[in-house]
C-alpha atoms as a PDB file:
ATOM      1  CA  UNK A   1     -16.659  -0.153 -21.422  1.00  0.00           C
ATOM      2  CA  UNK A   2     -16.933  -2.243 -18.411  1.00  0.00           C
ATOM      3  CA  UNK A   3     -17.341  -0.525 -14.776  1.00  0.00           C
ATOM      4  CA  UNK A   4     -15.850  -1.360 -11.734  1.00  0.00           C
ATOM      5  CA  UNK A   5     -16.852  -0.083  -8.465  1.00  0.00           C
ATOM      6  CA  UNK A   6     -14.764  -0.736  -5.708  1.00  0.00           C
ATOM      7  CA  UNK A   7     -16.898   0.091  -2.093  1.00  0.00           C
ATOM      8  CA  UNK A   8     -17.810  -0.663   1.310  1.00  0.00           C
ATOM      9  CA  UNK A   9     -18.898   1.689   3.964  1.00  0.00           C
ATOM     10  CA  UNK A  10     -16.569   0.779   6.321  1.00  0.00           C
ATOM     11  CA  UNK A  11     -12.989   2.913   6.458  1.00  0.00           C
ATOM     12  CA  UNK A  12      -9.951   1.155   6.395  1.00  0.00           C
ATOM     13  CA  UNK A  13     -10.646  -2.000   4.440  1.00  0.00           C
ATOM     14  CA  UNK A  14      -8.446  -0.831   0.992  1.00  0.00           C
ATOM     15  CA  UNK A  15      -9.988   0.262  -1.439  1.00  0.00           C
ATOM     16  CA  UNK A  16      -7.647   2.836  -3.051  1.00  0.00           C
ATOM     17  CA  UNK A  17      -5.041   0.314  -2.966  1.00  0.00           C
ATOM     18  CA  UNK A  18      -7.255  -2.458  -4.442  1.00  0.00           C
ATOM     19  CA  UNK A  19      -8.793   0.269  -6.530  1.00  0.00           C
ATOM     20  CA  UNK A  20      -5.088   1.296  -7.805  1.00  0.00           C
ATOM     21  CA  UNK A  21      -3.333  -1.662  -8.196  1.00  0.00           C
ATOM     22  CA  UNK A  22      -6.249  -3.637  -9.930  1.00  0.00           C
ATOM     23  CA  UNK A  23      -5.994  -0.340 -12.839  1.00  0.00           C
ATOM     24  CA  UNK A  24      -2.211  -1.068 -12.968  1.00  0.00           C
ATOM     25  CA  UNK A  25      -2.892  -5.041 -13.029  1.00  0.00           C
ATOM     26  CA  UNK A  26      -5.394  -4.551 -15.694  1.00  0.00           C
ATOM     27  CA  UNK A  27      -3.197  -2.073 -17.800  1.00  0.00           C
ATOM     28  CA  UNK A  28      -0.352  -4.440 -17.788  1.00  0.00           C
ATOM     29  CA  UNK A  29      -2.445  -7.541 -18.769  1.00  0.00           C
ATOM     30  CA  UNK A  30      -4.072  -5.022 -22.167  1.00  0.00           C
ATOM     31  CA  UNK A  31      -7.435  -4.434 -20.625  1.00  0.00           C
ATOM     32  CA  UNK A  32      -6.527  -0.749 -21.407  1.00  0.00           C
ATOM     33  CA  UNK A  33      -7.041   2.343 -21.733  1.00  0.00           C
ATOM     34  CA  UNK A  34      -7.747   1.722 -18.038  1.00  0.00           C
ATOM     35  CA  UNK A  35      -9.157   4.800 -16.371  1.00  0.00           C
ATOM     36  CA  UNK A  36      -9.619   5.874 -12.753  1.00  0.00           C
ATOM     37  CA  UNK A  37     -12.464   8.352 -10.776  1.00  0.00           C
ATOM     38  CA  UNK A  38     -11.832   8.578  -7.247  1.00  0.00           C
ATOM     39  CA  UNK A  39     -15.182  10.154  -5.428  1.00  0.00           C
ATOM     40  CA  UNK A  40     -13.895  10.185  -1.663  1.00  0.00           C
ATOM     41  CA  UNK A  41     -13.475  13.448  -1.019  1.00  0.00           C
ATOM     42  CA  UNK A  42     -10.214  12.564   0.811  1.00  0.00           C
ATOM     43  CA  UNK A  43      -8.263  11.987  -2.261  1.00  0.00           C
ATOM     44  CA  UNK A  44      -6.108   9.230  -1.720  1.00  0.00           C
ATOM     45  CA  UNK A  45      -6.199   7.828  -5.080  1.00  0.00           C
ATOM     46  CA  UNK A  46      -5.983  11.156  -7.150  1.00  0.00           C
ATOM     47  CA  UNK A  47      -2.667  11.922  -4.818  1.00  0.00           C
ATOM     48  CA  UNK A  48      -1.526   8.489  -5.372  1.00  0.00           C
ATOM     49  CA  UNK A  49      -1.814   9.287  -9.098  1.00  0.00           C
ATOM     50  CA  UNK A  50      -0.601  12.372  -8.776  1.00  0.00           C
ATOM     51  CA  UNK A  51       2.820  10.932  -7.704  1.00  0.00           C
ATOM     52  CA  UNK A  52       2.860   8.143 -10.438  1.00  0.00           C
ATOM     53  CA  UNK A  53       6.149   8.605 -13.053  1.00  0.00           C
ATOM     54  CA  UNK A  54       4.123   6.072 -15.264  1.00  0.00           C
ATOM     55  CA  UNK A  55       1.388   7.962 -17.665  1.00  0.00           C
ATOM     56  CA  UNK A  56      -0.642   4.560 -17.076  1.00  0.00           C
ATOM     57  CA  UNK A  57      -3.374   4.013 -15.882  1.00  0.00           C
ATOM     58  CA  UNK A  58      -5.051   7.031 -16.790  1.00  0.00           C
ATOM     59  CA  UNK A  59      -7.449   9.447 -14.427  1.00  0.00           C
ATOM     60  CA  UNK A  60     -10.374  11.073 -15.247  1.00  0.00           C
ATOM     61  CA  UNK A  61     -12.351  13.565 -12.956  1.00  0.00           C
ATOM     62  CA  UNK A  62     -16.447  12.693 -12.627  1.00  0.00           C
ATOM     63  CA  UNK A  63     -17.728  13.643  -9.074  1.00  0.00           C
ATOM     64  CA  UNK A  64     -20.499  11.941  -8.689  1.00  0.00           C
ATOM     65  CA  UNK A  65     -23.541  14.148  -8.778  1.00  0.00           C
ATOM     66  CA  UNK A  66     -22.038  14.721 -12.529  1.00  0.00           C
ATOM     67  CA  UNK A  67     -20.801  11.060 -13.198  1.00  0.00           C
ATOM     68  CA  UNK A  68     -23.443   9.782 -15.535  1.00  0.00           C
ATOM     69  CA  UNK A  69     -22.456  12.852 -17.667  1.00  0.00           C
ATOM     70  CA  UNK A  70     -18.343  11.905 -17.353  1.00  0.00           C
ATOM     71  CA  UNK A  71     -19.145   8.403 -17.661  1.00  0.00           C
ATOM     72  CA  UNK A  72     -20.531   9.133 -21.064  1.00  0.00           C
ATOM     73  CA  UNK A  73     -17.825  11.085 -22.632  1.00  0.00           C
ATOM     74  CA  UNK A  74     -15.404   9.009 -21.025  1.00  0.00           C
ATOM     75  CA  UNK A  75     -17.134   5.931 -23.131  1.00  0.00           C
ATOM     76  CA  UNK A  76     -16.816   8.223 -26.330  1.00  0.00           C
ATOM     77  CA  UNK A  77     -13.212   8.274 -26.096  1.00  0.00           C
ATOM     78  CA  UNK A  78     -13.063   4.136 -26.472  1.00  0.00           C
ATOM     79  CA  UNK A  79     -11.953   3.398 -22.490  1.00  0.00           C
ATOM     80  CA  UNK A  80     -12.091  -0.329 -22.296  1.00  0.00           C
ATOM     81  CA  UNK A  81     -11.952  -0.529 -18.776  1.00  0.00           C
ATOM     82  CA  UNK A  82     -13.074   2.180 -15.655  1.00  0.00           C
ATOM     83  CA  UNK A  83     -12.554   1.869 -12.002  1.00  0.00           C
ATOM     84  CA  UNK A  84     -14.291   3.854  -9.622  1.00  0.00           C
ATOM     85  CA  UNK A  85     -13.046   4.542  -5.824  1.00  0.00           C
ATOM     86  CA  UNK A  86     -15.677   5.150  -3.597  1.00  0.00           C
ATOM     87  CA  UNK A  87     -16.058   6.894  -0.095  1.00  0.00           C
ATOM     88  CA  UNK A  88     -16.626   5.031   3.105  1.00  0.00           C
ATOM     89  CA  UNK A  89     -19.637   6.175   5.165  1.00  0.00           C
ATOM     90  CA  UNK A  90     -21.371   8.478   2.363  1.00  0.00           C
ATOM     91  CA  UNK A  91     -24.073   6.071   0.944  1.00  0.00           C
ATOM     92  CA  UNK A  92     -25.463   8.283  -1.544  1.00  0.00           C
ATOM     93  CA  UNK A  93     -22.064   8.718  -3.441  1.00  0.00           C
ATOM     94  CA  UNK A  94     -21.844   4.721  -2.919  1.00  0.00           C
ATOM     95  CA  UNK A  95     -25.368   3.904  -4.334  1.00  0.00           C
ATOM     96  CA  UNK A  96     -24.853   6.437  -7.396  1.00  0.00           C
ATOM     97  CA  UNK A  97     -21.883   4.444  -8.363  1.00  0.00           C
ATOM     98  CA  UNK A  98     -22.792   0.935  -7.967  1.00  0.00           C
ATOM     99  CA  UNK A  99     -26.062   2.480 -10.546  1.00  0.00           C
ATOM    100  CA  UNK A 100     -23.330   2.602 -13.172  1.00  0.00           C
ATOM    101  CA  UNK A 101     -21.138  -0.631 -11.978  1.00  0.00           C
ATOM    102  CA  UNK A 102     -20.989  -3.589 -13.627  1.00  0.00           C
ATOM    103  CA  UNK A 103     -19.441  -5.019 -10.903  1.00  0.00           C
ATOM    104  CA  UNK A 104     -19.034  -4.417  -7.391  1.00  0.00           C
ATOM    105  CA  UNK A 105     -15.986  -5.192  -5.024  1.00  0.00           C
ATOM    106  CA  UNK A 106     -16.131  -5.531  -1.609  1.00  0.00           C
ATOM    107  CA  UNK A 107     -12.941  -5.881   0.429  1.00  0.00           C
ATOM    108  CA  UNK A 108     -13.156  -7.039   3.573  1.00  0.00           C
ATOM    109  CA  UNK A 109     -10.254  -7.294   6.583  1.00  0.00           C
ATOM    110  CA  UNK A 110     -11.124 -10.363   8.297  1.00  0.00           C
ATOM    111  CA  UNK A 111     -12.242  -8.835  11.493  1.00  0.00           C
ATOM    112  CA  UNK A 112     -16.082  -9.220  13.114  1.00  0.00           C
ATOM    113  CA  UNK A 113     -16.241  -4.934  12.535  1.00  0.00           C
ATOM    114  CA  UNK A 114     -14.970  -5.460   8.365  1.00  0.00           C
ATOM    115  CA  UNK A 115     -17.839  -8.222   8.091  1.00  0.00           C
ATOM    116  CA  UNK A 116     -20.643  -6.794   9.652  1.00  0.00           C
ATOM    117  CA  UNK A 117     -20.238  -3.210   7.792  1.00  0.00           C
ATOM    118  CA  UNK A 118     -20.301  -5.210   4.961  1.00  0.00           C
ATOM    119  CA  UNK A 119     -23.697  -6.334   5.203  1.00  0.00           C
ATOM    120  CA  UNK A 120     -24.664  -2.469   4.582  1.00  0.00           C
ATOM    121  CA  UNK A 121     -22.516  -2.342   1.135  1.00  0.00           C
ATOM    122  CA  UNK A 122     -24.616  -5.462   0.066  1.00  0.00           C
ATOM    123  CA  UNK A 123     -28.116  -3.831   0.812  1.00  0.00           C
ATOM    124  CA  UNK A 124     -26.993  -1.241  -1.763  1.00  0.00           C
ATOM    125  CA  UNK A 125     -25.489  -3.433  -4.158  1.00  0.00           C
ATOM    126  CA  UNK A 126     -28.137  -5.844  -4.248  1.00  0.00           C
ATOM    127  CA  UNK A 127     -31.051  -3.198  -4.369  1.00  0.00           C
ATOM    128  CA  UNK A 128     -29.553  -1.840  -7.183  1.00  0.00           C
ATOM    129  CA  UNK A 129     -29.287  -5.614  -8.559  1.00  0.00           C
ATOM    130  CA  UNK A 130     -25.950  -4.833  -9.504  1.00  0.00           C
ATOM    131  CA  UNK A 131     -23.481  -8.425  -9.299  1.00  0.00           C
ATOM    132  CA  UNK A 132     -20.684  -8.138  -6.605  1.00  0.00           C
ATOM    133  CA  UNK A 133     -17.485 -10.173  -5.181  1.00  0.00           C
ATOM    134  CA  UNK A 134     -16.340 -10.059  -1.804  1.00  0.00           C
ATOM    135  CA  UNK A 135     -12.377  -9.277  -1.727  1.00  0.00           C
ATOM    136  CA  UNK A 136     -10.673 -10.482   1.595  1.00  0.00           C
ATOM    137  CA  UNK A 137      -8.219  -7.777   2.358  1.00  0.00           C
ATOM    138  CA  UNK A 138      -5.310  -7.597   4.859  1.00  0.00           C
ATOM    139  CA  UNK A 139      -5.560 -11.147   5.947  1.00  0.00           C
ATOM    140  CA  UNK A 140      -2.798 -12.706   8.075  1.00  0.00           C
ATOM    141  CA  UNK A 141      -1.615 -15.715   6.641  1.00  0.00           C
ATOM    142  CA  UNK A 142      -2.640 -19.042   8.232  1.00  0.00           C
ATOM    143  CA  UNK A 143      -4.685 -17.171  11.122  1.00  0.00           C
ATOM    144  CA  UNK A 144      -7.782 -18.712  12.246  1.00  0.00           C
ATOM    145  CA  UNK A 145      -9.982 -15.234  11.743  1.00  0.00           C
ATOM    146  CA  UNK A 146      -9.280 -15.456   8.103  1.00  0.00           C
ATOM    147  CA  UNK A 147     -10.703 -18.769   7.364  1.00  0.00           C
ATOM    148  CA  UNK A 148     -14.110 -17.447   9.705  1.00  0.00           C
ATOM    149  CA  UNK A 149     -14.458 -14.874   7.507  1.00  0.00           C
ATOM    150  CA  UNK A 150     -13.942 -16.900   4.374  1.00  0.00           C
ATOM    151  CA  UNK A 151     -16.927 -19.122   5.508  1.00  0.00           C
ATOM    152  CA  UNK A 152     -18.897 -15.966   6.533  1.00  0.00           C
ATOM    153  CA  UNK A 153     -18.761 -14.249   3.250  1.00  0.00           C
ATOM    154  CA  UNK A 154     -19.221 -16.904   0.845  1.00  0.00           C
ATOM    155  CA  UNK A 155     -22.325 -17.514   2.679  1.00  0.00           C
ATOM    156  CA  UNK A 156     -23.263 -14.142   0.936  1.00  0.00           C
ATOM    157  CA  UNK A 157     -22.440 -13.730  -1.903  1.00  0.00           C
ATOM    158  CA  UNK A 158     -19.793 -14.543  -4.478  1.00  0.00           C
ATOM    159  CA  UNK A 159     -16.069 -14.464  -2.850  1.00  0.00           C
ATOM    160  CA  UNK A 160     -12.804 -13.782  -4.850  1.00  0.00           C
ATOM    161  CA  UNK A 161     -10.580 -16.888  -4.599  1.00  0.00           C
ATOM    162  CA  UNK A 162      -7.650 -14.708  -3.797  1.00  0.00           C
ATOM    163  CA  UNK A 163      -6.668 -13.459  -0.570  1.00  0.00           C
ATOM    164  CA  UNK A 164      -4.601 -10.171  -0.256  1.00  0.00           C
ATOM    165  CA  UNK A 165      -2.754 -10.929   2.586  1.00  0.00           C
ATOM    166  CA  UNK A 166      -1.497  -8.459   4.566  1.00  0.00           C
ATOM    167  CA  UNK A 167       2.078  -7.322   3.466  1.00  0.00           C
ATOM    168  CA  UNK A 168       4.218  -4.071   3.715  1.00  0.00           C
ATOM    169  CA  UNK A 169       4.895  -3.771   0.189  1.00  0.00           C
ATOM    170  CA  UNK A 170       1.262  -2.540  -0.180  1.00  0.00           C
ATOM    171  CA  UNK A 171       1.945   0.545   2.140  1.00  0.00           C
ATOM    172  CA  UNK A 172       4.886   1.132   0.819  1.00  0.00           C
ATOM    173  CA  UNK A 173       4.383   0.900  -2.624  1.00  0.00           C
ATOM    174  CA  UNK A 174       1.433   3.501  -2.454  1.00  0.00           C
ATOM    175  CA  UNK A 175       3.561   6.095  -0.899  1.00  0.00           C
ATOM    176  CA  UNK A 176       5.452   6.877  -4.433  1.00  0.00           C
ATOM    177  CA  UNK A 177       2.381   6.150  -6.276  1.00  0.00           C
ATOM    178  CA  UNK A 178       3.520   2.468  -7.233  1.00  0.00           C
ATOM    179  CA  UNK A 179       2.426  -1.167  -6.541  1.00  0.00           C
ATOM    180  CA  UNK A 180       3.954  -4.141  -5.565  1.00  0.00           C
ATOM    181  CA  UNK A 181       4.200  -5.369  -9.178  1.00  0.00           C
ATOM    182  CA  UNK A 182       6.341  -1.992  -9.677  1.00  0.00           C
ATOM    183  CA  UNK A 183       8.710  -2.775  -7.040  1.00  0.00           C
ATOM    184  CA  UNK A 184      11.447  -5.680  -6.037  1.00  0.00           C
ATOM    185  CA  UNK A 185      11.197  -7.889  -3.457  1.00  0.00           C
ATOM    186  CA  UNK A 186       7.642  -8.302  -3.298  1.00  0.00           C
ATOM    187  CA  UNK A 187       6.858 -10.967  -5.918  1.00  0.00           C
ATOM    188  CA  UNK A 188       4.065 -13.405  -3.763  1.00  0.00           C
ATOM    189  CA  UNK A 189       2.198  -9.560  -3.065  1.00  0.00           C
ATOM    190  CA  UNK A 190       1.880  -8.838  -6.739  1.00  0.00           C
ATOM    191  CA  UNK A 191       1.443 -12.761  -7.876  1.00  0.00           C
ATOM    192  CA  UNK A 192      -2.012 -12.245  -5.073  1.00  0.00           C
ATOM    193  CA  UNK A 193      -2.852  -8.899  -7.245  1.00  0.00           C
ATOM    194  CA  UNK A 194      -2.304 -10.712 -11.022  1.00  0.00           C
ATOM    195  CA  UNK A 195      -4.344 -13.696  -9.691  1.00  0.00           C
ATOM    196  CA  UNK A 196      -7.394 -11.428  -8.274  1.00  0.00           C
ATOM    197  CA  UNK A 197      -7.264  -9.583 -11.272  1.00  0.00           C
ATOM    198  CA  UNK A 198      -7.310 -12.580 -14.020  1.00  0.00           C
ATOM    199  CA  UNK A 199     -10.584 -13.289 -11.790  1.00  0.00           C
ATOM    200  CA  UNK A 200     -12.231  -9.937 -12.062  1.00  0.00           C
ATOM    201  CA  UNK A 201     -11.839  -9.874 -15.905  1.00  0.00           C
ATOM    202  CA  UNK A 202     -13.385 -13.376 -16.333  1.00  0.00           C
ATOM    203  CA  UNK A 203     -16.511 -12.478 -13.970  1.00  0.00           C
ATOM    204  CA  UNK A 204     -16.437  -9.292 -16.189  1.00  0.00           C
ATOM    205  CA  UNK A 205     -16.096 -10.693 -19.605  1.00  0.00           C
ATOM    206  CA  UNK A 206     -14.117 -13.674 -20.471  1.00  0.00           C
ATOM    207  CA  UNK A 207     -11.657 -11.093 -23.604  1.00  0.00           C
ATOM    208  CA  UNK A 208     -11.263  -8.476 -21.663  1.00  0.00           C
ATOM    209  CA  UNK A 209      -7.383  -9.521 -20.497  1.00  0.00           C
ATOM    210  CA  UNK A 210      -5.874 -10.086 -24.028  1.00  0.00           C
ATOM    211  CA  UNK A 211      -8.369  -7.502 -25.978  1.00  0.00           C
ATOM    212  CA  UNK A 212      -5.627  -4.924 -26.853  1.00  0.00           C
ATOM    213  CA  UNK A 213      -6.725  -1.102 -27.847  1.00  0.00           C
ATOM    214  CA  UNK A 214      -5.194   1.911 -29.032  1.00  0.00           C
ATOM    215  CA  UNK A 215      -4.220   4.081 -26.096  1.00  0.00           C
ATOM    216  CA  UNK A 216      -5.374   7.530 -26.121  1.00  0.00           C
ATOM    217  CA  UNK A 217      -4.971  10.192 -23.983  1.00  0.00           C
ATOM    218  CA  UNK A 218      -7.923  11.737 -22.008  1.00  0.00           C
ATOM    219  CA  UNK A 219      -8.782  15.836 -23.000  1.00  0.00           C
ATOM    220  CA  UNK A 220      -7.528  18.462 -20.688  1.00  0.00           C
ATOM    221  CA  UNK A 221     -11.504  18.567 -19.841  1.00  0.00           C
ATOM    222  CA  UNK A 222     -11.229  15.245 -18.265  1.00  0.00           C
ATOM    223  CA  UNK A 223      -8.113  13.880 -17.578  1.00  0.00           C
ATOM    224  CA  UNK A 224      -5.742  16.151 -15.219  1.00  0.00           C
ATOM    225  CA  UNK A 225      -3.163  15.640 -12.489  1.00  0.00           C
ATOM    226  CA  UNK A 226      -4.380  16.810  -9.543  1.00  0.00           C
ATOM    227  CA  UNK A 227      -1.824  19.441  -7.618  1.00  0.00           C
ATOM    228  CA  UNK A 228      -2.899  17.806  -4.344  1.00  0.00           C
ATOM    229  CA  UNK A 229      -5.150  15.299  -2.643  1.00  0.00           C
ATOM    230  CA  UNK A 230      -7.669  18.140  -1.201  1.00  0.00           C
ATOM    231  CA  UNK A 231      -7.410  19.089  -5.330  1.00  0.00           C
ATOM    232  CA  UNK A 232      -9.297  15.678  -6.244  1.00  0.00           C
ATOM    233  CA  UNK A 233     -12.405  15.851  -8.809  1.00  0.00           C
ATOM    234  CA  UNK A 234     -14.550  14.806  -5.860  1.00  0.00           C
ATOM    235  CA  UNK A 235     -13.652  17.952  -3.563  1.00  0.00           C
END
């Protein structure tokens, strides 16, 4: 089972909708069963799940002084593929999840306050010697800022070769508990998402794309649908 962990201590840079639209990219290229844990206490990814029509990706609750423990049975069941959305700010709930990553992702908005709070993510990551990729998040296309923070980054560390720009169908899409590859008009959004993905499974391992496995549905124990966002596993 390969681990993702999706963090950065900074609010606002996207993870839950990098966290939740990689799952949906991954399950729709057969890297699945795809699972997700969201550990922010805020919830935004178990309420976006919770208003999913689609059974897929699947959702599993592991806070994370109990993760190791959900991580294992969650293995058991023959998950191919796990990401994990993490809480800005909280660094102990960050560093016990990048212990179990097996890769880290780091978006970044291309703005001076998204770079430097990403130095603090890396001190974690790299204590932990765990590998990570920089994800630049939000950018405007063709601005100036984005092409400073393209230099800055790669300076430190590996830096996905797709840019999310910034688009609506990203907000929009998460309202309903879709993404942009589940909804018209927004084909050059998901095209950024399927590209950024196809480069997170070959950093990850080279089969994971086409390996196809039987789906299986997670026990009541650790697979629910949370009634409400202050109802998330990490609460």
């Amino acid at each position: 089972m390969h681990i993702i962990a999706v963090a950065s201590q900074k609010g606002g840079s996207g993870k839950t909708t990098l966290a939740g639209h990689l799952a949906v990219a991954a399950d729709r290229a057969g890297a699945g069963p795809v699972v997700l844990i969201d550990v922010d206490p805020q919830g935004s990814l178990s309420a976006w799940w919770n208003a999913r029509n689609s059974n897929t990706p699947l959702f599993a609750c592991a806070a994370a002084p109990r993760l190791a423990a959900g991580l294992d049975q969650i293995r058991a069941l023959g998950v191919s593929l796990l990401i994990i959305d993490t809480p800005p700010a909280i660094e102990s709930t960050i560093t016990e999840v990048v212990r179990f990553a097996d890769l880290v992702l780091i978006p970044a908005r291309p703005s001076p306050h998204d770079l430097r709070a990403a130095g603090a993510t890396v001190e974690v990551v790299e204590r932990l010697g765990k590998p990570l990729v920089f994800v630049i998040n939000g950018a405007i296309p063709r601005a100036r800022i984005t092409a400073e923070a393209v230099i800055t980054l790669a300076q430190h560390g590996t830096l996905a070769p797709t840019i999310i720009h910034h688009r609506t169908g990203f907000a929009s899409s998460m309202i309903d508990g879709r993404t942009v590859m589940e909804i018209p008009g927004e084909p050059r959004a998901a095209a950024e998402i399927k590209q950024l993905w196809d480069f997170v499974a070959a950093r990850l391992d080279r089969n994971i794309a086409t390996t196809l496995r039987p789906m299986r549905l997670l026990p009541a124990s650790l697979a629910r649908e949370p009634a409400s966002a202050e109802d998330s596993c990490a609460a």
